[in-house]
Protein backbone atom coordinates (compact mmCIF):
# COMPACT_ATOMS: atom_id res chain seq x y z
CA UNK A 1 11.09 50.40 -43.10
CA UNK A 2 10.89 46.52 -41.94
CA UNK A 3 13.18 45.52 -45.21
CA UNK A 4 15.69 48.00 -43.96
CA UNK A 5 15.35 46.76 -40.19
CA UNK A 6 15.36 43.02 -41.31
CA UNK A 7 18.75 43.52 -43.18
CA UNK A 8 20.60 45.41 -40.52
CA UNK A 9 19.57 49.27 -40.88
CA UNK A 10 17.11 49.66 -37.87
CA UNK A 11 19.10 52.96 -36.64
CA UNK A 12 18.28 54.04 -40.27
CA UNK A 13 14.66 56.52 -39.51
CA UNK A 14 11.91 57.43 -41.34
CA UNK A 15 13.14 60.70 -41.04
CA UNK A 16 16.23 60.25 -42.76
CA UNK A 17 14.56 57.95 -45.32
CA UNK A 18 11.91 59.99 -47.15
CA UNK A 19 14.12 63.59 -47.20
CA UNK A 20 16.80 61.45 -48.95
CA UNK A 21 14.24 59.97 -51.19
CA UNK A 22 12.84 63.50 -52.07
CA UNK A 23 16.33 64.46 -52.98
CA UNK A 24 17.31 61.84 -55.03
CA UNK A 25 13.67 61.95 -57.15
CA UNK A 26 14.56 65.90 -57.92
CA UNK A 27 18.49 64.73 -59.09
CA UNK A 28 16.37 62.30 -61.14
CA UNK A 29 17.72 59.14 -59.75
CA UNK A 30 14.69 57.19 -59.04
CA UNK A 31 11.04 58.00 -59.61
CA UNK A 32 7.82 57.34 -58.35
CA UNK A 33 4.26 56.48 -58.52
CA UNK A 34 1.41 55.99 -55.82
CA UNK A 35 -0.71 52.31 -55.70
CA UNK A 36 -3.88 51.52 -54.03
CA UNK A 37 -2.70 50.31 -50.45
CA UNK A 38 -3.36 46.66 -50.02
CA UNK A 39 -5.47 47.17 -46.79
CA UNK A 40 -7.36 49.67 -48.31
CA UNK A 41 -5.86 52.91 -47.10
CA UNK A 42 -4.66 56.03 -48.68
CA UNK A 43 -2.83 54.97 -51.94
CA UNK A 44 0.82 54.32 -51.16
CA UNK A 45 3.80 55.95 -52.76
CA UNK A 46 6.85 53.13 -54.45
CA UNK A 47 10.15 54.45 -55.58
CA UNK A 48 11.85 52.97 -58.19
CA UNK A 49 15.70 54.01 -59.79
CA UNK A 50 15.89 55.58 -63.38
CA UNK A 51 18.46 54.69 -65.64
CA UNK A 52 20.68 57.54 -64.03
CA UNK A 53 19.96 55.79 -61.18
CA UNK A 54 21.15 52.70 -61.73
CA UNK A 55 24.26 54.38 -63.35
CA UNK A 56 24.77 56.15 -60.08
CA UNK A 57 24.27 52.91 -58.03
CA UNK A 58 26.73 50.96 -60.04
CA UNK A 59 29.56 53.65 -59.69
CA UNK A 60 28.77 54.02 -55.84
CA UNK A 61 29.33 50.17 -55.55
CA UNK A 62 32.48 49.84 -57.15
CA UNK A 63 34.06 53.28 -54.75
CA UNK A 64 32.69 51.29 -52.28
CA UNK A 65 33.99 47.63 -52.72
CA UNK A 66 37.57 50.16 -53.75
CA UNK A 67 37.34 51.71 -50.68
CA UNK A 68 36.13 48.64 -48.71
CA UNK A 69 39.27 46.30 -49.96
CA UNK A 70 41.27 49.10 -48.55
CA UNK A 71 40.22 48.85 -45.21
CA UNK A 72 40.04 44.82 -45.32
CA UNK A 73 43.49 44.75 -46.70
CA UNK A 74 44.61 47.12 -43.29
CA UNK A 75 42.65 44.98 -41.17
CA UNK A 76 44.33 42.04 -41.87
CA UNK A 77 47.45 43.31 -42.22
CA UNK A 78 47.28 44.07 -38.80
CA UNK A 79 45.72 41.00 -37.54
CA UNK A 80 48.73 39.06 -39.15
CA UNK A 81 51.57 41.27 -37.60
CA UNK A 82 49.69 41.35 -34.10
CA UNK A 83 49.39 44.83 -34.47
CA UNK A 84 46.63 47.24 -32.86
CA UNK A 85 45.65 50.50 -33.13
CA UNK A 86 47.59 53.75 -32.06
C-alpha cells in the first residue's frame, strides 16, 4: 500500500486492492505465492502477472494512451482558442 501512496494512489484502499486482486488471480491474470515475512510474521502473500497478464496490461495501456491523447488533444484545443467549458 506505501508504493501505491508514494506514486499518487493514497485514496486507492486496501479494500479495493485485495477484492480486485482476487478477481484478477481467478481470470488468470496474475498469480501468486506466499514468502516468509521479513520481520518474522505470518508468511506474506506477492502477486505477480501471467503471460495473459501482461497481454492484458499491454492492451489496457495502449486504450489508455488512445483515449488519453484524446482528451489532451481537447484540452489544448481549448486552451489555444480561450475556450472553457459549457
Amino acid at each position: 500500500m506505501a508504493a501505491l501512496a508514494d506514486n499518487g494512489l493514497d485514496l486507492v484502499s486496501e479494500g479495493s486492492i485485495y477484492p480486485l486482486l482476487a478477481r484478477l488471480e481467478r481470470e488468470g491474470l496474475v498469480s501468486s505465492y506466499r514468502a516468509p515475512s521479513a520481520s518474522g510474521g505470518a508468511p506474506r502473500k506477492y502477486y505477480r502477472l501471467t503471460e495473459a497478464g501482461g497481454a492484458e496490461l499491454a492492451g489496457g495501456r495502449d486504450v489508455w494512451h488512445a483515449f488519453s491523447g484524446c482528451v489532451e488533444r481537447v484540452l489544448n484545443d481549448r486552451e489555444s482558442t480561450g475556450g472553457s467549458a459549457p
